[in-house]
C-alpha atoms as a PDB file:
ATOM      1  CA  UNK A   1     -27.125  34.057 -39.926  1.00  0.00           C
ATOM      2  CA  UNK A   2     -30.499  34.532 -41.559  1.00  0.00           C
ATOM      3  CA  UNK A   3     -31.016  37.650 -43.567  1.00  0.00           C
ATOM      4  CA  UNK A   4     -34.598  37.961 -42.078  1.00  0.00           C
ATOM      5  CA  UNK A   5     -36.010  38.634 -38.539  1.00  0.00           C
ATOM      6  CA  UNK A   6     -35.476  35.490 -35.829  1.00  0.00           C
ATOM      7  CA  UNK A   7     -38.398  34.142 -34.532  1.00  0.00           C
ATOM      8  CA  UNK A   8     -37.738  32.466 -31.557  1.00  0.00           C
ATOM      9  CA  UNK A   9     -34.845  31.677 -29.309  1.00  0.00           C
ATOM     10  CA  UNK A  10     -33.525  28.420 -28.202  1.00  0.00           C
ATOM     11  CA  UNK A  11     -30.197  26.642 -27.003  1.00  0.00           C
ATOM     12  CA  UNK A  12     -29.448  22.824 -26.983  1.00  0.00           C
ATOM     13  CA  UNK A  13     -27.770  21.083 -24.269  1.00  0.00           C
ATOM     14  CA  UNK A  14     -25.583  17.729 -24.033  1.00  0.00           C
ATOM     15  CA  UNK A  15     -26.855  16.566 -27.239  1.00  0.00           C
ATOM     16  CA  UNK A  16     -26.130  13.358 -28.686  1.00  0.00           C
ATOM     17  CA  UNK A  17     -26.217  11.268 -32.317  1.00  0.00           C
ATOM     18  CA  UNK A  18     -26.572   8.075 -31.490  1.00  0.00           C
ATOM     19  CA  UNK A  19     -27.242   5.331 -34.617  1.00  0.00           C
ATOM     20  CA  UNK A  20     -27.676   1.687 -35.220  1.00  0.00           C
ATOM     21  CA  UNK A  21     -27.963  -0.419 -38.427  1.00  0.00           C
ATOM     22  CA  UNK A  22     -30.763  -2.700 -38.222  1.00  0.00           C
ATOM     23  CA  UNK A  23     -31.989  -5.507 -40.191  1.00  0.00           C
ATOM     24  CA  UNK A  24     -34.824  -3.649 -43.379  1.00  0.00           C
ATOM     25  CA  UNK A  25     -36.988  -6.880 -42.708  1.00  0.00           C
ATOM     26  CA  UNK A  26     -36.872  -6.547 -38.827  1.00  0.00           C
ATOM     27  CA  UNK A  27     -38.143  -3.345 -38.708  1.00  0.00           C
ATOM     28  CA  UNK A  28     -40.580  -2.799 -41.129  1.00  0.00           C
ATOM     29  CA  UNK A  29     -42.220  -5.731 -39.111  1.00  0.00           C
ATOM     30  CA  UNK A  30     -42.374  -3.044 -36.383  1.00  0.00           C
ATOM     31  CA  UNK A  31     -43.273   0.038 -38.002  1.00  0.00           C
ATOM     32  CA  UNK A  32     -46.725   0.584 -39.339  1.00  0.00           C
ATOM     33  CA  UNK A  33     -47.057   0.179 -42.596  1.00  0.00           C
ATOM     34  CA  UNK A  34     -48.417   3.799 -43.531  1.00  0.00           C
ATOM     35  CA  UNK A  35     -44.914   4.838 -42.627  1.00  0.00           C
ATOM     36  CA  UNK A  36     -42.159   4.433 -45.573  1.00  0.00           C
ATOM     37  CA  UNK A  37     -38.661   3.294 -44.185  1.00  0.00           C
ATOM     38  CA  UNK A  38     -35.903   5.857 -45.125  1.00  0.00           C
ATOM     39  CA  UNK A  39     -33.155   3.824 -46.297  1.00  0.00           C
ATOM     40  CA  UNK A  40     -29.368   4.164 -46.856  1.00  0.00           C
ATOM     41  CA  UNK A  41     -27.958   2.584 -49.228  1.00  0.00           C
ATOM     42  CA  UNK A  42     -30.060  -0.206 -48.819  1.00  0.00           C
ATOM     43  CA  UNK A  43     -30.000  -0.030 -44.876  1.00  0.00           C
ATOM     44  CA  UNK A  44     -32.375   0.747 -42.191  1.00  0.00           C
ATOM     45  CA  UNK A  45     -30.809   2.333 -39.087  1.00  0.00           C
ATOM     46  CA  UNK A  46     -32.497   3.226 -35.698  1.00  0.00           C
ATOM     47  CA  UNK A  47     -31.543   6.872 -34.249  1.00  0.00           C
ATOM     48  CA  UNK A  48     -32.048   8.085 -30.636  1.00  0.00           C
ATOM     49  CA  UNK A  49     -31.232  11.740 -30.331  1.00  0.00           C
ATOM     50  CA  UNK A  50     -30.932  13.125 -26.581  1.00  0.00           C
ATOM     51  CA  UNK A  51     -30.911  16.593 -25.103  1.00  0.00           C
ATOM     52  CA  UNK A  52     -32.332  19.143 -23.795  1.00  0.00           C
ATOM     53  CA  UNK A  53     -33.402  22.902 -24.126  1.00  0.00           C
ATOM     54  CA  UNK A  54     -32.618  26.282 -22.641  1.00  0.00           C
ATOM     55  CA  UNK A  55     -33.389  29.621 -23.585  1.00  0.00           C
ATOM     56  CA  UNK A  56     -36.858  28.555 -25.280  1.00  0.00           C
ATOM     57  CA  UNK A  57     -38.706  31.754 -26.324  1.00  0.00           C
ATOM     58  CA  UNK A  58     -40.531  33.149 -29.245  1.00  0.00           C
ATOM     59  CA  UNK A  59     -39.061  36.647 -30.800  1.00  0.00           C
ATOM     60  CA  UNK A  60     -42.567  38.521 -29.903  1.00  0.00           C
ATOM     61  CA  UNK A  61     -41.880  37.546 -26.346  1.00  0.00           C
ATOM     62  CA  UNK A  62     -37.769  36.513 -25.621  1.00  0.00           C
ATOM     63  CA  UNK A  63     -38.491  36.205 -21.910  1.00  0.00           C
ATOM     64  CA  UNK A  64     -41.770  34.525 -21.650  1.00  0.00           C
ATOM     65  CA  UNK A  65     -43.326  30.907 -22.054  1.00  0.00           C
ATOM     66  CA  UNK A  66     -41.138  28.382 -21.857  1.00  0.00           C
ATOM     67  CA  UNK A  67     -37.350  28.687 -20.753  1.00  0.00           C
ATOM     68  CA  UNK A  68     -36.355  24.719 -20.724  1.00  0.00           C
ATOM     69  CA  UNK A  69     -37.905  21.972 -22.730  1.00  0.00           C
ATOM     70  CA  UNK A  70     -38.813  19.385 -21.355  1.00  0.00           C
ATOM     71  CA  UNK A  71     -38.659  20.014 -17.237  1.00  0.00           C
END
């Protein structure tokens, strides 16, 4: 637990890690150039991480704003 004050509030639901090694050449034909391809060891990998949150609220105000992200 941090030492410090919290500043917000938030839980994550049904989440999911979900990876595929891709071909370095393949993609970088499909990402803009400006953006560097992280690499490991030597191979690119496409992630798609799911879920959802509840309990979304900042310290200063623990029951207002939003409660679930997204709708």
């Amino acid at each position: 637990m941090p030492s410090g004050p919290w500043l917000m509030t938030q839980t994550w639901n049904d989440l999911l890690f979900a990876h595929w090694r891709v071909d370095s050449h393949a993609l970088r034909e499909r990402v803009p150039a400006v953006f560097e391809l992280d690499l490991f060891d030597s191979e690119a990998w496409i992630g798609v991480v799911p879920f959802h949150m509840t309990n979304v609220a900042a310290w200063c105000r623990p029951r207002h704003g939003f409660r679930r992200f997204p709708n």
